[in-house]
Protein backbone atom coordinates (compact mmCIF):
# COMPACT_ATOMS: atom_id res chain seq x y z
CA UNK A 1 0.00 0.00 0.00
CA UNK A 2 1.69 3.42 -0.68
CA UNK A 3 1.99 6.20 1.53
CA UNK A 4 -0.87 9.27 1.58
CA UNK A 5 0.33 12.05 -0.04
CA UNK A 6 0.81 14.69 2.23
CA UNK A 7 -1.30 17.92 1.77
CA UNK A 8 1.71 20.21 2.89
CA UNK A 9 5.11 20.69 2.20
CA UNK A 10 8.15 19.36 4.08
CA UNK A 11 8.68 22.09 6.72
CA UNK A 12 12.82 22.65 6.29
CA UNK A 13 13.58 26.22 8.06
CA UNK A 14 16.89 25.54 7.64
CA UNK A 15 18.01 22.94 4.91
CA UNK A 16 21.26 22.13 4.10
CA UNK A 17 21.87 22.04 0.76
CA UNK A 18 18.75 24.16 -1.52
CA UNK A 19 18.02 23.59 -4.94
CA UNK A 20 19.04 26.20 -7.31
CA UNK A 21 16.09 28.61 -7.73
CA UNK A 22 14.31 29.03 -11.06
CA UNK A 23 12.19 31.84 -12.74
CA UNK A 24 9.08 30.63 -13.68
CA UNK A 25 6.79 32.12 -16.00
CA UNK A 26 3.31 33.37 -14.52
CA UNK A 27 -0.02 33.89 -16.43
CA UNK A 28 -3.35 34.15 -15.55
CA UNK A 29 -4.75 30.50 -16.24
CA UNK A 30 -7.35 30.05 -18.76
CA UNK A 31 -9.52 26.85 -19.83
CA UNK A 32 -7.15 24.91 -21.90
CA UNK A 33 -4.86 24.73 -18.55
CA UNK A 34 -7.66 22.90 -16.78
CA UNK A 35 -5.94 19.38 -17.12
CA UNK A 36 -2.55 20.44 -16.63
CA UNK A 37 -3.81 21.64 -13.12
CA UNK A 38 -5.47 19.12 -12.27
CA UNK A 39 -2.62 16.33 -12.85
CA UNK A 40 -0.20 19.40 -10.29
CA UNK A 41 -3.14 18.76 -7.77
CA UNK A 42 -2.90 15.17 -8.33
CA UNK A 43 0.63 14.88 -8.20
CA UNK A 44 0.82 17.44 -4.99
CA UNK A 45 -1.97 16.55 -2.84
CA UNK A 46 -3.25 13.08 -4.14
CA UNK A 47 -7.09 12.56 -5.51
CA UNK A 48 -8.69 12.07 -9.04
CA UNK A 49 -8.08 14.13 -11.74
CA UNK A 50 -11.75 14.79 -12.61
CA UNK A 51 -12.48 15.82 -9.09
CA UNK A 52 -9.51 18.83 -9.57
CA UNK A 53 -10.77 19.39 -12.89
CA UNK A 54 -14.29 20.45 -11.37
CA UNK A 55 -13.01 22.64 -8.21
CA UNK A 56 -10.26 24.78 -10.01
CA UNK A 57 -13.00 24.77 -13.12
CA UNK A 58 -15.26 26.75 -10.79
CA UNK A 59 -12.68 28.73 -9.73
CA UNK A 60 -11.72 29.78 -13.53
CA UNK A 61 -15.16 30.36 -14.42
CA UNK A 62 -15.80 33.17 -11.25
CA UNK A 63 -15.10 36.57 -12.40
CA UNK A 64 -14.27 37.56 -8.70
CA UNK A 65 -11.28 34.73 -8.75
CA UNK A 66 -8.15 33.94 -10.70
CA UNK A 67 -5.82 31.01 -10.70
CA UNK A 68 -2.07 31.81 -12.01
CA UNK A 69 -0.37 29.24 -13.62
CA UNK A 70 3.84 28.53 -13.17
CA UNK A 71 5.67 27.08 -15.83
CA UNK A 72 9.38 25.89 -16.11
CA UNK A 73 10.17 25.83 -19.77
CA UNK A 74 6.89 23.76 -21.35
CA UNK A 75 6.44 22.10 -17.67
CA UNK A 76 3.48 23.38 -15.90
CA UNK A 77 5.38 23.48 -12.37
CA UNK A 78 2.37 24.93 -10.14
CA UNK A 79 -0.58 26.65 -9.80
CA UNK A 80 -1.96 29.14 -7.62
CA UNK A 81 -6.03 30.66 -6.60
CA UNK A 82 -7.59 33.91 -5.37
CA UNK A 83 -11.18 33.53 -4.29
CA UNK A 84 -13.16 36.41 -3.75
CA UNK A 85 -15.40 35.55 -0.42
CA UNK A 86 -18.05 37.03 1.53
CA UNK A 87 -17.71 38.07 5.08
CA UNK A 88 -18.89 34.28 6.74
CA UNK A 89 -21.84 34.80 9.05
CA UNK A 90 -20.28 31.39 11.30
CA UNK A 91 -17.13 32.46 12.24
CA UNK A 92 -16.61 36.44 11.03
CA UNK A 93 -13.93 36.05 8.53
CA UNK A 94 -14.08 39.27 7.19
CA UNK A 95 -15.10 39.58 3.42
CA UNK A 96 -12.22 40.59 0.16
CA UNK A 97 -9.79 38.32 -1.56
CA UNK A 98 -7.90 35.44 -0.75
CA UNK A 99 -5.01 33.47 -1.61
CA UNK A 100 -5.92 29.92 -1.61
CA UNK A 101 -4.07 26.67 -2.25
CA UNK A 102 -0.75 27.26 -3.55
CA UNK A 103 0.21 23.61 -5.44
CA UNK A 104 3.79 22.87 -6.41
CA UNK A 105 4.88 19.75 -7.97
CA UNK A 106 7.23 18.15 -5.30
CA UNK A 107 10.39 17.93 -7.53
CA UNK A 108 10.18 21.66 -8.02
CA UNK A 109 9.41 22.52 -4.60
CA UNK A 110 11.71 24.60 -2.51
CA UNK A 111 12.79 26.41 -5.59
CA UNK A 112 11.07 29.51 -5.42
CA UNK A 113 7.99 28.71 -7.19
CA UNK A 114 5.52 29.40 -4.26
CA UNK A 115 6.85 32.59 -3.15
CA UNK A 116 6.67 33.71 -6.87
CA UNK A 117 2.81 32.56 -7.04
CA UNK A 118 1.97 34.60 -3.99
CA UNK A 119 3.79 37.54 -4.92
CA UNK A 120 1.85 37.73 -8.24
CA UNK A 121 -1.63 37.03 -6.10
CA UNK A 122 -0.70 39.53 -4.01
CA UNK A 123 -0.25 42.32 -6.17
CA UNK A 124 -3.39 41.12 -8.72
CA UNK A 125 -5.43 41.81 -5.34
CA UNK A 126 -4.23 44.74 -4.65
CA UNK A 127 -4.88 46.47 -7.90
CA UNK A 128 -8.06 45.72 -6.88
CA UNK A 129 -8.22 46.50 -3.07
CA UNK A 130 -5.86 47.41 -0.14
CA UNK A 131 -5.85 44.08 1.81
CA UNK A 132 -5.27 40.57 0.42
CA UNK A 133 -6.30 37.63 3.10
CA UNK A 134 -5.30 33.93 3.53
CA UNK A 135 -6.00 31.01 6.16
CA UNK A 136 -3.37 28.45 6.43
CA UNK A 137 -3.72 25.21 8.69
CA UNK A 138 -1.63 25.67 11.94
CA UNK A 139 0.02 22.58 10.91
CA UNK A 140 1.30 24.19 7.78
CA UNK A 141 4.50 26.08 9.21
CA UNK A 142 6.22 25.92 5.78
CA UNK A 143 3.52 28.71 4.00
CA UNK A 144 2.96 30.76 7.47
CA UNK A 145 6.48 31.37 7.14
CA UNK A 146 6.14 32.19 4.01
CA UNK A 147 3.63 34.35 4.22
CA UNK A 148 4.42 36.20 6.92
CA UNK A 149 8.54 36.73 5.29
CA UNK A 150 5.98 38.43 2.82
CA UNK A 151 4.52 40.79 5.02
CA UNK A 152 1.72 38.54 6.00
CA UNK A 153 0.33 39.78 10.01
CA UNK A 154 -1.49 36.80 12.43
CA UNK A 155 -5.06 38.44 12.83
CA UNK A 156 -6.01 35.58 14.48
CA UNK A 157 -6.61 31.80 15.24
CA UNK A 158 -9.22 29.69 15.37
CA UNK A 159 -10.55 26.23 14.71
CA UNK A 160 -12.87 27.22 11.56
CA UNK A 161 -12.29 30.12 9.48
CA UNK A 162 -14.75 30.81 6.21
CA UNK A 163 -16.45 27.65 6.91
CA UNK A 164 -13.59 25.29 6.35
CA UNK A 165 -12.52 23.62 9.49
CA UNK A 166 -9.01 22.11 10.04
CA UNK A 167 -7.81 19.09 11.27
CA UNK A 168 -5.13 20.07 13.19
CA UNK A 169 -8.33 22.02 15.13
CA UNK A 170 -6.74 25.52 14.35
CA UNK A 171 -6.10 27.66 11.50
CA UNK A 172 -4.47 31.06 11.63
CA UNK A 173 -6.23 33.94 9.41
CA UNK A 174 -3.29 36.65 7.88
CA UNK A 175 -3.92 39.74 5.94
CA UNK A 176 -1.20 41.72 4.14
CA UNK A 177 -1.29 45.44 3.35
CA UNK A 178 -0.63 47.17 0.11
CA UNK A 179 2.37 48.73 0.43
């Protein structure tokens, strides 16, 4: 039986040898990218391809969201959200954009893929409005630190935020600025 893929990446603060980093190129995603996502989602975080294909479908199809798209040369290397969301009447998360699901395929990982995709998100939200949000599992310490080396503040903690409950029992809400 194989292992579960894990949902998060590797948490190495301090790794001794790094990967050289690469510049990917970053575009808006549009339809014919669908499948290409959906096989980084598979290949990150486990699942069935036509089950990816629906959820980041939805996502492409909202005029409120985006998904950004990083290649390597031909290789789609990762894939990135914003989802516009309402202020939830359960547990107060306040309403505007947020960053959602960063997926890297694990060979490219550590290699500064992520930080690229959030940088982009980050300033596609703020052409639009001052803050950009996020909610990361508090068993995720690889993207809080990423997000808060991005200038990323703790508003707060709690066991649900938006609606989506975590499994560790806590997730920690950040907002960033515009500069």
């Amino acid at each position: 039986m194989s292992e579960p893929v894990s949902p998060f990446a590797e948490y190495l603060p301090s790794p001794v040898s790094r990967a050289a980093a690469v510049v990917p190129a970053l575009a808006e995603a549009v339809g014919d990218d669908l499948g290409a996502l959906a096989e980084v989602q598979v290949e990150a975080r486990g699942g069935v391809v036509s089950d990816w294909t629906g959820r980041i479908g939805r996502t492409l199809g909202d005029e409120r969201s985006m998904v950004v798209v990083a290649r390597v040369g031909a290789e789609v290397a990762g894939y990135a959200n914003v989802i516009h969301l309402a202020v939830h009447a359960g547990d107060g998360a306040p309403e505007g954009h947020y960053l959602m699901g960063v997926s890297v395929v694990p060979r490219w990982r550590r290699r500064g893929i992520g930080d690229a995709l959030t940088r982009w998100r980050m300033a596609w939200v703020w052409e639009r409005e001052p803050d950009v949000w996020c909610f990361i599992s508090a068993a995720n310490p690889a993207s809080i630190d990423l997000h808060l080396g991005l200038g990323f503040v703790e508003v707060r903690r709690a066991p649900v935020l938006q609606g989506v409950p975590f499994d560790c029992g806590e997730g920690v809400l950040l907002r960033a600025r515009r500069p």
